[in-house]
Protein backbone atom coordinates (compact mmCIF):
# COMPACT_ATOMS: atom_id res chain seq x y z
CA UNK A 1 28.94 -137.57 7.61
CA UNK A 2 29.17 -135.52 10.48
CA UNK A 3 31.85 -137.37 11.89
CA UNK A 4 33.87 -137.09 9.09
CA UNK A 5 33.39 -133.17 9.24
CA UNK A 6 34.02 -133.12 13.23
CA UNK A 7 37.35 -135.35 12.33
CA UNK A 8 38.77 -132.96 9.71
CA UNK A 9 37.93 -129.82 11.92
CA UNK A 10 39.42 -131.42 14.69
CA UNK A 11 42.67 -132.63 12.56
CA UNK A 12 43.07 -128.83 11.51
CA UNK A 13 42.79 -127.52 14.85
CA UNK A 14 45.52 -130.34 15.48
CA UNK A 15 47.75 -129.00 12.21
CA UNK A 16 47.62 -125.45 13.03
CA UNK A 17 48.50 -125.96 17.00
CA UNK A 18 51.49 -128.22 16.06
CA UNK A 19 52.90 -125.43 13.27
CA UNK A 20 51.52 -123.00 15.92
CA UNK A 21 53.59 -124.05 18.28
CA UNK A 22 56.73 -124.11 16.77
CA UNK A 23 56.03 -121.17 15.73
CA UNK A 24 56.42 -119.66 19.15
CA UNK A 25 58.85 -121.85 20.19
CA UNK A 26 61.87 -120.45 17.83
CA UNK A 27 60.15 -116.90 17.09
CA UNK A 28 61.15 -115.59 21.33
CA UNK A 29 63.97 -117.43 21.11
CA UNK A 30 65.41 -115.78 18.12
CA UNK A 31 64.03 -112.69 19.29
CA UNK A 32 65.85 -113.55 22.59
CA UNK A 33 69.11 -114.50 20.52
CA UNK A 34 69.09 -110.65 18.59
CA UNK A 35 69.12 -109.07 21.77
CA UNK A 36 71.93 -110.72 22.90
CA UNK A 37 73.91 -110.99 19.60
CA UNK A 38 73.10 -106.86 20.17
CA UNK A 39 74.38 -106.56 23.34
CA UNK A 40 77.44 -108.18 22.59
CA UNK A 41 78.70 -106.35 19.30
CA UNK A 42 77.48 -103.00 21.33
CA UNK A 43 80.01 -104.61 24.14
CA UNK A 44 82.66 -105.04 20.80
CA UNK A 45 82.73 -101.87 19.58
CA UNK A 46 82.81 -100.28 22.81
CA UNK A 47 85.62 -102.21 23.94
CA UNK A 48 87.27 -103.43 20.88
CA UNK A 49 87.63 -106.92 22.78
CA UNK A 50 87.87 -109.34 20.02
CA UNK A 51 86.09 -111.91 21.79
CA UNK A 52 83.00 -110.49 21.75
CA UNK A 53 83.11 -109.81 18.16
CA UNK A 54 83.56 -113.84 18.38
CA UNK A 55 80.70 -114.72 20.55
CA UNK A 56 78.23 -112.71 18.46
CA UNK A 57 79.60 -114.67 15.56
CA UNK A 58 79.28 -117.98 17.09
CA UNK A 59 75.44 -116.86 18.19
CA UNK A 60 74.57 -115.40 15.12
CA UNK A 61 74.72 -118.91 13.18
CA UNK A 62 72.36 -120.34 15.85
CA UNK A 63 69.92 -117.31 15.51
CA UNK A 64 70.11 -117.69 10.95
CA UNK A 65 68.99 -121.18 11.98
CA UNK A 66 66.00 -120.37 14.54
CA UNK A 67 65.61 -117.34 11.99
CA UNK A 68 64.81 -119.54 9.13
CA UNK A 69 62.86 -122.02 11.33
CA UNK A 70 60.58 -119.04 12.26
CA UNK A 71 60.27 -118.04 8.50
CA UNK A 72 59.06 -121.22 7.24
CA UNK A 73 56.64 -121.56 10.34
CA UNK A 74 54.70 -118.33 9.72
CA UNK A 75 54.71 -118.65 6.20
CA UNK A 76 52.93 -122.05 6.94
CA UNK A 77 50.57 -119.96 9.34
CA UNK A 78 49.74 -117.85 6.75
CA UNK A 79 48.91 -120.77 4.48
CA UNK A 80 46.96 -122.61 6.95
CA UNK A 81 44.44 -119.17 7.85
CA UNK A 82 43.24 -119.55 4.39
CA UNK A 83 42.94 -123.36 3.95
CA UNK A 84 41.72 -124.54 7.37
CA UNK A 85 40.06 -121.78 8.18
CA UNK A 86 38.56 -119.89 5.23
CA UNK A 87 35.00 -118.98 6.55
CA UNK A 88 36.79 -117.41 9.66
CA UNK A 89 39.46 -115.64 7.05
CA UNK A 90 36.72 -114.49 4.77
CA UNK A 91 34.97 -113.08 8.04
CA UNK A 92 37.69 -111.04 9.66
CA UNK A 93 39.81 -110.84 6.46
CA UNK A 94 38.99 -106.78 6.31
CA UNK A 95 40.27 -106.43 9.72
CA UNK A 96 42.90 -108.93 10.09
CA UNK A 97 44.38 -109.26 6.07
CA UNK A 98 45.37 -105.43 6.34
CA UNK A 99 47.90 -105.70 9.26
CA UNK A 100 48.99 -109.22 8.08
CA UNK A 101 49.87 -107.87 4.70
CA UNK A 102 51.87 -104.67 6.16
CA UNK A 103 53.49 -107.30 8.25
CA UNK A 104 54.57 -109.55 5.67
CA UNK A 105 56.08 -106.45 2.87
CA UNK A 106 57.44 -104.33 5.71
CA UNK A 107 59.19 -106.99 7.85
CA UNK A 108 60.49 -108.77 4.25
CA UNK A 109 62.47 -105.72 3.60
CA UNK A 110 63.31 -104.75 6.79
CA UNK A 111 64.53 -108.24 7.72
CA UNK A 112 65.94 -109.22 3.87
CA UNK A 113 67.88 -105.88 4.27
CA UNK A 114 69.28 -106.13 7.76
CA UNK A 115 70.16 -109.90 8.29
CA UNK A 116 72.11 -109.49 5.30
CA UNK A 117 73.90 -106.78 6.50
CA UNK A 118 74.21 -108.43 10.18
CA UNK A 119 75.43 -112.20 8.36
CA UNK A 120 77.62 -110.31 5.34
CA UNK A 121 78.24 -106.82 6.33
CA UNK A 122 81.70 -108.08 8.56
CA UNK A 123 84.56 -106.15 7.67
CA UNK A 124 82.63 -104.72 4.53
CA UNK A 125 80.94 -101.66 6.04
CA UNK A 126 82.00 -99.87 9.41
CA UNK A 127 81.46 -101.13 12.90
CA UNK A 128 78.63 -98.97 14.04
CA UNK A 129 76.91 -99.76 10.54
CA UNK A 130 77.03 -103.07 11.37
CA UNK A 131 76.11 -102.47 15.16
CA UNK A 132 73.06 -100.10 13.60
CA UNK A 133 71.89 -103.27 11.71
CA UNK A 134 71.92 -106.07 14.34
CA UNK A 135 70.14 -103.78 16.76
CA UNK A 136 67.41 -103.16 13.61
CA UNK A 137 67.12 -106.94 13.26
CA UNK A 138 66.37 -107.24 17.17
């Protein structure tokens, strides 16, 4: 029996590095991505050049897809801190649930309202609306 225990314990530990690791795999990178996709639209409507208005487009369907990717990670993070690990959730849940929680409301909003604007917003509110947003998402 105890082998059966060590086994599952080990095959969580195994589940939560793999999602773990993807996890912070596309999370910097998108990070990484917003800062650029930033830098460039500051670059287009400082210049007016249209071709940076065209890079940021071109990067901002690669960062919607390491965006989402990142999403559906940490929402399987969150999932897997209460199934594999439930005696270590129920121990630090007072200190850890709190910030987690914050984290989860206040970046939904902030990131449901923003990526809209920085995907949707072009040519439907003003440049430095638009430039406000994609700097909020970074």
């Amino acid at each position: 029996m105890d082998l059966l225990a060590a086994s599952a314990v080990n095959w969580s530990r195994a589940q939560f590095a793999l999602t773990a690791g993807y996890h912070w795999l596309f999370v910097p990178l998108t990070i990484g991505l917003a800062l650029i996709m930033a830098i460039m639209e500051s670059l287009y409507v400082k210049t007016g050049d249209e071709k940076w208005k065209i890079a940021t487009k071109f990067w901002q369907k690669i960062f919607g897809i390491n965006f989402a990717i990142g999403i559906a990670t940490g929402i399987i993070l969150e999932f897997q801190f209460g199934t594999n690990w439930s005696n270590y959730s129920w121990f630090v849940g007072d200190i850890f649930g709190a910030p987690l929680a914050i984290e989860g409301i206040f970046a939904f909003f902030m990131e449901a309202t923003f990526v809209s604007i920085m995907f949707f917003g072009w040519n439907r509110v003003s440049k430095k609306m638009h430039l406000a947003s994609t700097w909020l998402v970074f």
